[in-house]
Protein backbone atom coordinates (compact mmCIF):
# COMPACT_ATOMS: atom_id res chain seq x y z
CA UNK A 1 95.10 117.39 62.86
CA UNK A 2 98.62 116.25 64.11
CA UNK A 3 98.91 114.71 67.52
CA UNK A 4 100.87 116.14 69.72
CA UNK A 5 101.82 116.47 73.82
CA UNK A 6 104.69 118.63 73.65
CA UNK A 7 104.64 119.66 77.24
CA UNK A 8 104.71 116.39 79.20
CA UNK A 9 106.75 116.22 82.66
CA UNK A 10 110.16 113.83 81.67
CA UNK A 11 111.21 112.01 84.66
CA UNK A 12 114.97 111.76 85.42
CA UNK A 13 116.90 109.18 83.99
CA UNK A 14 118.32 106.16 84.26
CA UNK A 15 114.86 104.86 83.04
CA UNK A 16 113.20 105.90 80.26
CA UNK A 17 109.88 107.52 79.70
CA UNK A 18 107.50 106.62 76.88
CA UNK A 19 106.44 109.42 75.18
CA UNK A 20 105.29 108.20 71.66
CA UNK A 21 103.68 104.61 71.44
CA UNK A 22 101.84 103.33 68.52
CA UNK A 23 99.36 100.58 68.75
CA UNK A 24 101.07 98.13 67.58
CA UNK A 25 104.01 98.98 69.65
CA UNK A 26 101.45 98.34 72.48
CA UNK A 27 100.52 102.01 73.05
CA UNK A 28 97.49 104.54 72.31
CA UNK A 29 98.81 106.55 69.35
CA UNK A 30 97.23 105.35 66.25
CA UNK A 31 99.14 103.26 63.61
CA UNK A 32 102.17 105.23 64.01
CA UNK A 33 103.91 108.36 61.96
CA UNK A 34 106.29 109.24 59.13
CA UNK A 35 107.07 112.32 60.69
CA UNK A 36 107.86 113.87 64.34
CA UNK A 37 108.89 117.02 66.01
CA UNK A 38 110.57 116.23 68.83
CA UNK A 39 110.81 118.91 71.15
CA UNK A 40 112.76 120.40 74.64
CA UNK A 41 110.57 122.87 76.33
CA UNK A 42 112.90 126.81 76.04
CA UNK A 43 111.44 126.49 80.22
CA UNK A 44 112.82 123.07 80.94
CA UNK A 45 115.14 122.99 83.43
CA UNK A 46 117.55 120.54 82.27
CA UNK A 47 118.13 118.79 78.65
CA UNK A 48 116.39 115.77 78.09
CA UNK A 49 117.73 112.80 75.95
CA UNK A 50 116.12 110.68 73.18
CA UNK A 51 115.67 107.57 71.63
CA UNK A 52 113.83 105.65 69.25
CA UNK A 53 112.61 102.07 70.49
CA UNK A 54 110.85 100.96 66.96
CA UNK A 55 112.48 100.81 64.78
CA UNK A 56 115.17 100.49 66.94
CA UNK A 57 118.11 102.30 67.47
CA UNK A 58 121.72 100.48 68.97
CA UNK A 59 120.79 100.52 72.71
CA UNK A 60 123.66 102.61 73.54
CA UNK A 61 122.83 105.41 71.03
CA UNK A 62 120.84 108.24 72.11
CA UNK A 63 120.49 111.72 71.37
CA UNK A 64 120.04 115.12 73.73
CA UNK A 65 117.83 118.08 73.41
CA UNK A 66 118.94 121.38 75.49
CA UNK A 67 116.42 123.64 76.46
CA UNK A 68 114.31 125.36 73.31
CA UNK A 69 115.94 122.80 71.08
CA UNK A 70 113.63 120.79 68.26
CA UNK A 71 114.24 117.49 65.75
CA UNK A 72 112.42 116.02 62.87
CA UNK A 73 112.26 112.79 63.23
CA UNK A 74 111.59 110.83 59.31
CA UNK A 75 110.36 107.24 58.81
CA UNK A 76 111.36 106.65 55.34
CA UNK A 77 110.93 103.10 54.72
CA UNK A 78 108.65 102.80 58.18
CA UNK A 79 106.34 104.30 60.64
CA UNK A 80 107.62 105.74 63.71
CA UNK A 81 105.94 103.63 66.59
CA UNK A 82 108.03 103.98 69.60
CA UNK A 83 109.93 106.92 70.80
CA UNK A 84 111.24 107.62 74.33
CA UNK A 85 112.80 110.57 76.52
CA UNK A 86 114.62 110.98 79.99
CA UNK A 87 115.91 113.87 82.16
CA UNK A 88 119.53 114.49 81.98
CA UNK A 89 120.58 116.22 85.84
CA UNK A 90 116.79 116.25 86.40
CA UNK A 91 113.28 116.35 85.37
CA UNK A 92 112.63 117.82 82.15
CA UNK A 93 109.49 118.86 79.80
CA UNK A 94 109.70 118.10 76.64
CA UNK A 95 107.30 116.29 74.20
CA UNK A 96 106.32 115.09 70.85
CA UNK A 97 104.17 116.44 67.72
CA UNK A 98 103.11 114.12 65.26
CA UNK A 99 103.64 115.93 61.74
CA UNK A 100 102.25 113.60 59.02
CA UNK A 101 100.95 110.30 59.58
């Protein structure tokens, strides 16, 4: 059965909130994934924005969700082990599903 916590509270930005941590990314959940749905709750009351800490992404590039909005997030040639969200304006709720390990 897929992980997920797709519902979590995201705390307003500038900091950044874990929301996906493997184990060996120094988190709880498991070995990591090939595959996640990212997701911005349809109720949230601001967008949220997104980025991938391992394997990393440029520190200046992020991504943004808007309320109801979803991505798939692929490992191809590695597991997923660190992903994190903030509030854009505000808090937000948002989350992550893991969709194949």
């Amino acid at each position: 059965m897929a992980r997920r916590d797709n519902r979590q509270a995201i705390p307003i930005g500038p900091a950044w909130a874990d929301v996906f941590r493997s184990l060996d990314a120094g988190g709880t959940d498991g070995p990591g994934a090939r595959e996640l749905l990212l997701t911005c709750a349809a109720d949230s009351a601001v967008p949220l924005e997104y980025r991938v800490e391992a394997p990393k992404d440029p520190s200046d590039e992020q991504a943004e969700l808007k309320p109801g909005e979803a991505v798939r997030l692929v490992g191809d040639s590695q597991h997923i082990r660190h992903v994190q969200m903030r509030g854009v304006g505000g808090a937000a709720t948002g989350g992550v599903e893991e969709i194949r390990f």
